[in-house]
C-alpha atoms as a PDB file:
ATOM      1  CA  UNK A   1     -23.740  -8.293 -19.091  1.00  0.00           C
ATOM      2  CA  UNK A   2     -22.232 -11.598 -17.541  1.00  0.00           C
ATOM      3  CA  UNK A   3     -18.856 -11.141 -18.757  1.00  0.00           C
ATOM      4  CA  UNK A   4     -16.103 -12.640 -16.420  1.00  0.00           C
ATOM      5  CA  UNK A   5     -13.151 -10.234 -16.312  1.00  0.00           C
ATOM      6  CA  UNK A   6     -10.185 -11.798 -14.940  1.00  0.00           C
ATOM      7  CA  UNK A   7      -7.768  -8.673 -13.641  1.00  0.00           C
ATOM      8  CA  UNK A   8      -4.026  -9.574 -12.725  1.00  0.00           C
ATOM      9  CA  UNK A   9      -2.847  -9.081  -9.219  1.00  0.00           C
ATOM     10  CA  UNK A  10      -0.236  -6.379 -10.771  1.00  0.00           C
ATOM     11  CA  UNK A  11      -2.917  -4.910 -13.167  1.00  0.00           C
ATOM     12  CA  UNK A  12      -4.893  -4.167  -9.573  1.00  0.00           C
ATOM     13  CA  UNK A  13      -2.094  -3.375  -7.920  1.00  0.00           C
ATOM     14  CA  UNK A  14      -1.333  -0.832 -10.145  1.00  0.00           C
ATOM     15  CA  UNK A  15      -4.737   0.653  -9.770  1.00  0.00           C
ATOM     16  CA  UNK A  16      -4.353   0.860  -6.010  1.00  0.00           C
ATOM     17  CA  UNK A  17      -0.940   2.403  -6.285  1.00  0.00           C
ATOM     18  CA  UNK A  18      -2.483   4.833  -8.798  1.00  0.00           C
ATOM     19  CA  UNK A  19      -5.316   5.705  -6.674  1.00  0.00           C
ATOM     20  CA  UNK A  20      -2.254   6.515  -4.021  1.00  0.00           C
ATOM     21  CA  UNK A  21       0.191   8.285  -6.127  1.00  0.00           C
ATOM     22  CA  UNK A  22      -2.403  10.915  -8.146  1.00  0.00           C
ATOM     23  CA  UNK A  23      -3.954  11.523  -4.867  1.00  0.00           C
ATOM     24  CA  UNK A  24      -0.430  13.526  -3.752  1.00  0.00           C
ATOM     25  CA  UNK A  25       0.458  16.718  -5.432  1.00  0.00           C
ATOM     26  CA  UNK A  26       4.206  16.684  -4.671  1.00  0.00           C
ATOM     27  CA  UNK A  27       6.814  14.800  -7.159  1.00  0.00           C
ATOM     28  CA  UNK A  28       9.096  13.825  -4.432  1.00  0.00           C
ATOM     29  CA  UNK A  29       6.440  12.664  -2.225  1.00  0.00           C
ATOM     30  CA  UNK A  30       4.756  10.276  -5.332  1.00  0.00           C
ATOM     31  CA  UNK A  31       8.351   9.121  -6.201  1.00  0.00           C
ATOM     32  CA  UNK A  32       9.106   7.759  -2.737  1.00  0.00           C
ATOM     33  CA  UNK A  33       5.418   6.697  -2.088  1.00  0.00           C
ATOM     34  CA  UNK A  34       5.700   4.760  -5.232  1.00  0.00           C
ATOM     35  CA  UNK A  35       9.030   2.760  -4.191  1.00  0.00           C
ATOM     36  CA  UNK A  36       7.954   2.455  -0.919  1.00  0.00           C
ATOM     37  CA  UNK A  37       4.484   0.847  -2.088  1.00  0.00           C
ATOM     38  CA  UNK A  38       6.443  -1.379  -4.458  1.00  0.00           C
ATOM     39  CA  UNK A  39       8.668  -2.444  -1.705  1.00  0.00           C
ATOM     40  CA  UNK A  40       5.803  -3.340   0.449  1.00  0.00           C
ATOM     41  CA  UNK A  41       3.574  -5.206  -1.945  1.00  0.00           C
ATOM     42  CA  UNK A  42       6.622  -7.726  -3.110  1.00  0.00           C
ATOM     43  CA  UNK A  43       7.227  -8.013   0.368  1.00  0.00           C
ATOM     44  CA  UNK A  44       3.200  -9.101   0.909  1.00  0.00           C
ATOM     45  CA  UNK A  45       3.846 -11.298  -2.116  1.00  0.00           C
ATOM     46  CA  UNK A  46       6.533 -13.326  -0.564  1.00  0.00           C
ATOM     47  CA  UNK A  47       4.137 -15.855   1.602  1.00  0.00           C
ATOM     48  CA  UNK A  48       0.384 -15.972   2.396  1.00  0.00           C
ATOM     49  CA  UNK A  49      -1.005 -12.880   4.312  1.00  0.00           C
ATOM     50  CA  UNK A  50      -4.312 -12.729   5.849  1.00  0.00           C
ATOM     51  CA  UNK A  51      -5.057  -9.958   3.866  1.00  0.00           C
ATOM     52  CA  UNK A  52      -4.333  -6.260   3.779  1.00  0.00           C
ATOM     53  CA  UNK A  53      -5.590  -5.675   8.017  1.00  0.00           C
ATOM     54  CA  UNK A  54      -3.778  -3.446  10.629  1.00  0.00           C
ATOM     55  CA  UNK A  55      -1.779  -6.959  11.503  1.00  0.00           C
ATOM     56  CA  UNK A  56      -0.364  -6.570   8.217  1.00  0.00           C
ATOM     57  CA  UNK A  57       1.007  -2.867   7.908  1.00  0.00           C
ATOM     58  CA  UNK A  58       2.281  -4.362  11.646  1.00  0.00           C
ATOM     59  CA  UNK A  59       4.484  -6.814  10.394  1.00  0.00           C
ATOM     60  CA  UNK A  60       5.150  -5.070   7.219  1.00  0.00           C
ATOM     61  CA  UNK A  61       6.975  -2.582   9.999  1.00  0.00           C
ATOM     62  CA  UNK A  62       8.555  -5.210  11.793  1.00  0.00           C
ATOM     63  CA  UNK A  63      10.016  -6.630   8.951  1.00  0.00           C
ATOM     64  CA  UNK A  64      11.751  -3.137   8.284  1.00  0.00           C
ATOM     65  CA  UNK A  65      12.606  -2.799  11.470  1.00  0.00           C
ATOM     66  CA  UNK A  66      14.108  -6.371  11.235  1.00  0.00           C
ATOM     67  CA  UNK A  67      16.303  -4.557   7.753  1.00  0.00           C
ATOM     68  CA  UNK A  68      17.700  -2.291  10.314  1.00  0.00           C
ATOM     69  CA  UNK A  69      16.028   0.867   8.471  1.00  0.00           C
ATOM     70  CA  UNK A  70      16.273   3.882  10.320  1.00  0.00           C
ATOM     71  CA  UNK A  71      12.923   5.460  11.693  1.00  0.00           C
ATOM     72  CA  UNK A  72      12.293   8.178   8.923  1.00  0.00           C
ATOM     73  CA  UNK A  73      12.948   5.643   6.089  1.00  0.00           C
ATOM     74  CA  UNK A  74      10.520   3.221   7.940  1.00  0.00           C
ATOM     75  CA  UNK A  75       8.077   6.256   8.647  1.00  0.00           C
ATOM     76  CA  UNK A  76       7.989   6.992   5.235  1.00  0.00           C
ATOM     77  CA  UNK A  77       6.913   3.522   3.735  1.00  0.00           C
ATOM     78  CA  UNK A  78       4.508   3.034   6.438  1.00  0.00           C
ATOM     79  CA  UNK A  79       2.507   6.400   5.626  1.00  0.00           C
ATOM     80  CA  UNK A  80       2.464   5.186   1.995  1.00  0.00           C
ATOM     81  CA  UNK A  81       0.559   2.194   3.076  1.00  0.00           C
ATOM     82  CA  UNK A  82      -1.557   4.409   5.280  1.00  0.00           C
ATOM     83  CA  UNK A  83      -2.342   6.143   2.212  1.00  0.00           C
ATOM     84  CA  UNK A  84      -3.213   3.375   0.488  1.00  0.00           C
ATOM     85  CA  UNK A  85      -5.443   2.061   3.112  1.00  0.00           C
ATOM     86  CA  UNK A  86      -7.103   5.622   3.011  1.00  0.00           C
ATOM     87  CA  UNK A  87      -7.404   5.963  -0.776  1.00  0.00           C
ATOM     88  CA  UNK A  88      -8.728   2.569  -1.031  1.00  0.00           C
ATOM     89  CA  UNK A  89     -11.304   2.399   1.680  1.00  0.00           C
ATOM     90  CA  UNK A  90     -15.326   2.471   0.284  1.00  0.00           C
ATOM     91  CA  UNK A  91     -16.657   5.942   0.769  1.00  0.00           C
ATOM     92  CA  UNK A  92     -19.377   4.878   2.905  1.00  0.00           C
ATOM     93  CA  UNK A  93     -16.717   3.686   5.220  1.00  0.00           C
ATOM     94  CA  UNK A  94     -14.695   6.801   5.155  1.00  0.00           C
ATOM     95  CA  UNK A  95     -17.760   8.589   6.265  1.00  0.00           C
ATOM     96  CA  UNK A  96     -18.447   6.408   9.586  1.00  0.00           C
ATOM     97  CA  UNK A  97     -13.837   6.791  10.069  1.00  0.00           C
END
């Protein structure tokens, strides 16, 4: 099969935030992982980004920091892109982590 599938940003986007929220078992935890990983990928939408590197979930905290966001509101967003980074790394990466 040769079939070109063209996938929308937000379709994948949604799969990665999926991957995220059905990997916690908590409701309040998946509720404020999924705003917080909505937050950060409009916020990665807003200009070019290198792509999703350590740099990025850098300036993704300077940029709340810049909000004024206290430091368990900014803690909390920046483990739900941790997560994400987790989730979505190959397993034969997560084996050499």
């Amino acid at each position: 099969m040769t079939d070109l599938i063209v996938v929308s940003h937000e379709a994948h986007w949604q799969r990665l935030k999926r991957l995220v929220l059905d990997s916690v078992s908590s409701p309040i935890t998946r509720r404020v992982y999924n705003l917080g990983l909505d937050k950060f990928f409009a916020w990665y939408g807003e200009e070019p980004r290198p792509g999703f590197t350590k740099a990025t979930v850098c300036a993704w905290r300077v940029a709340l920091e810049a909000r004024g966001l206290g430091t368990v509101s900014i803690n909390v967003r920046i483990t739900a892109v941790c997560k994400l980074a987790v989730e979505t790394v190959p397993a034969t990466r997560k084996a050499s982590v």
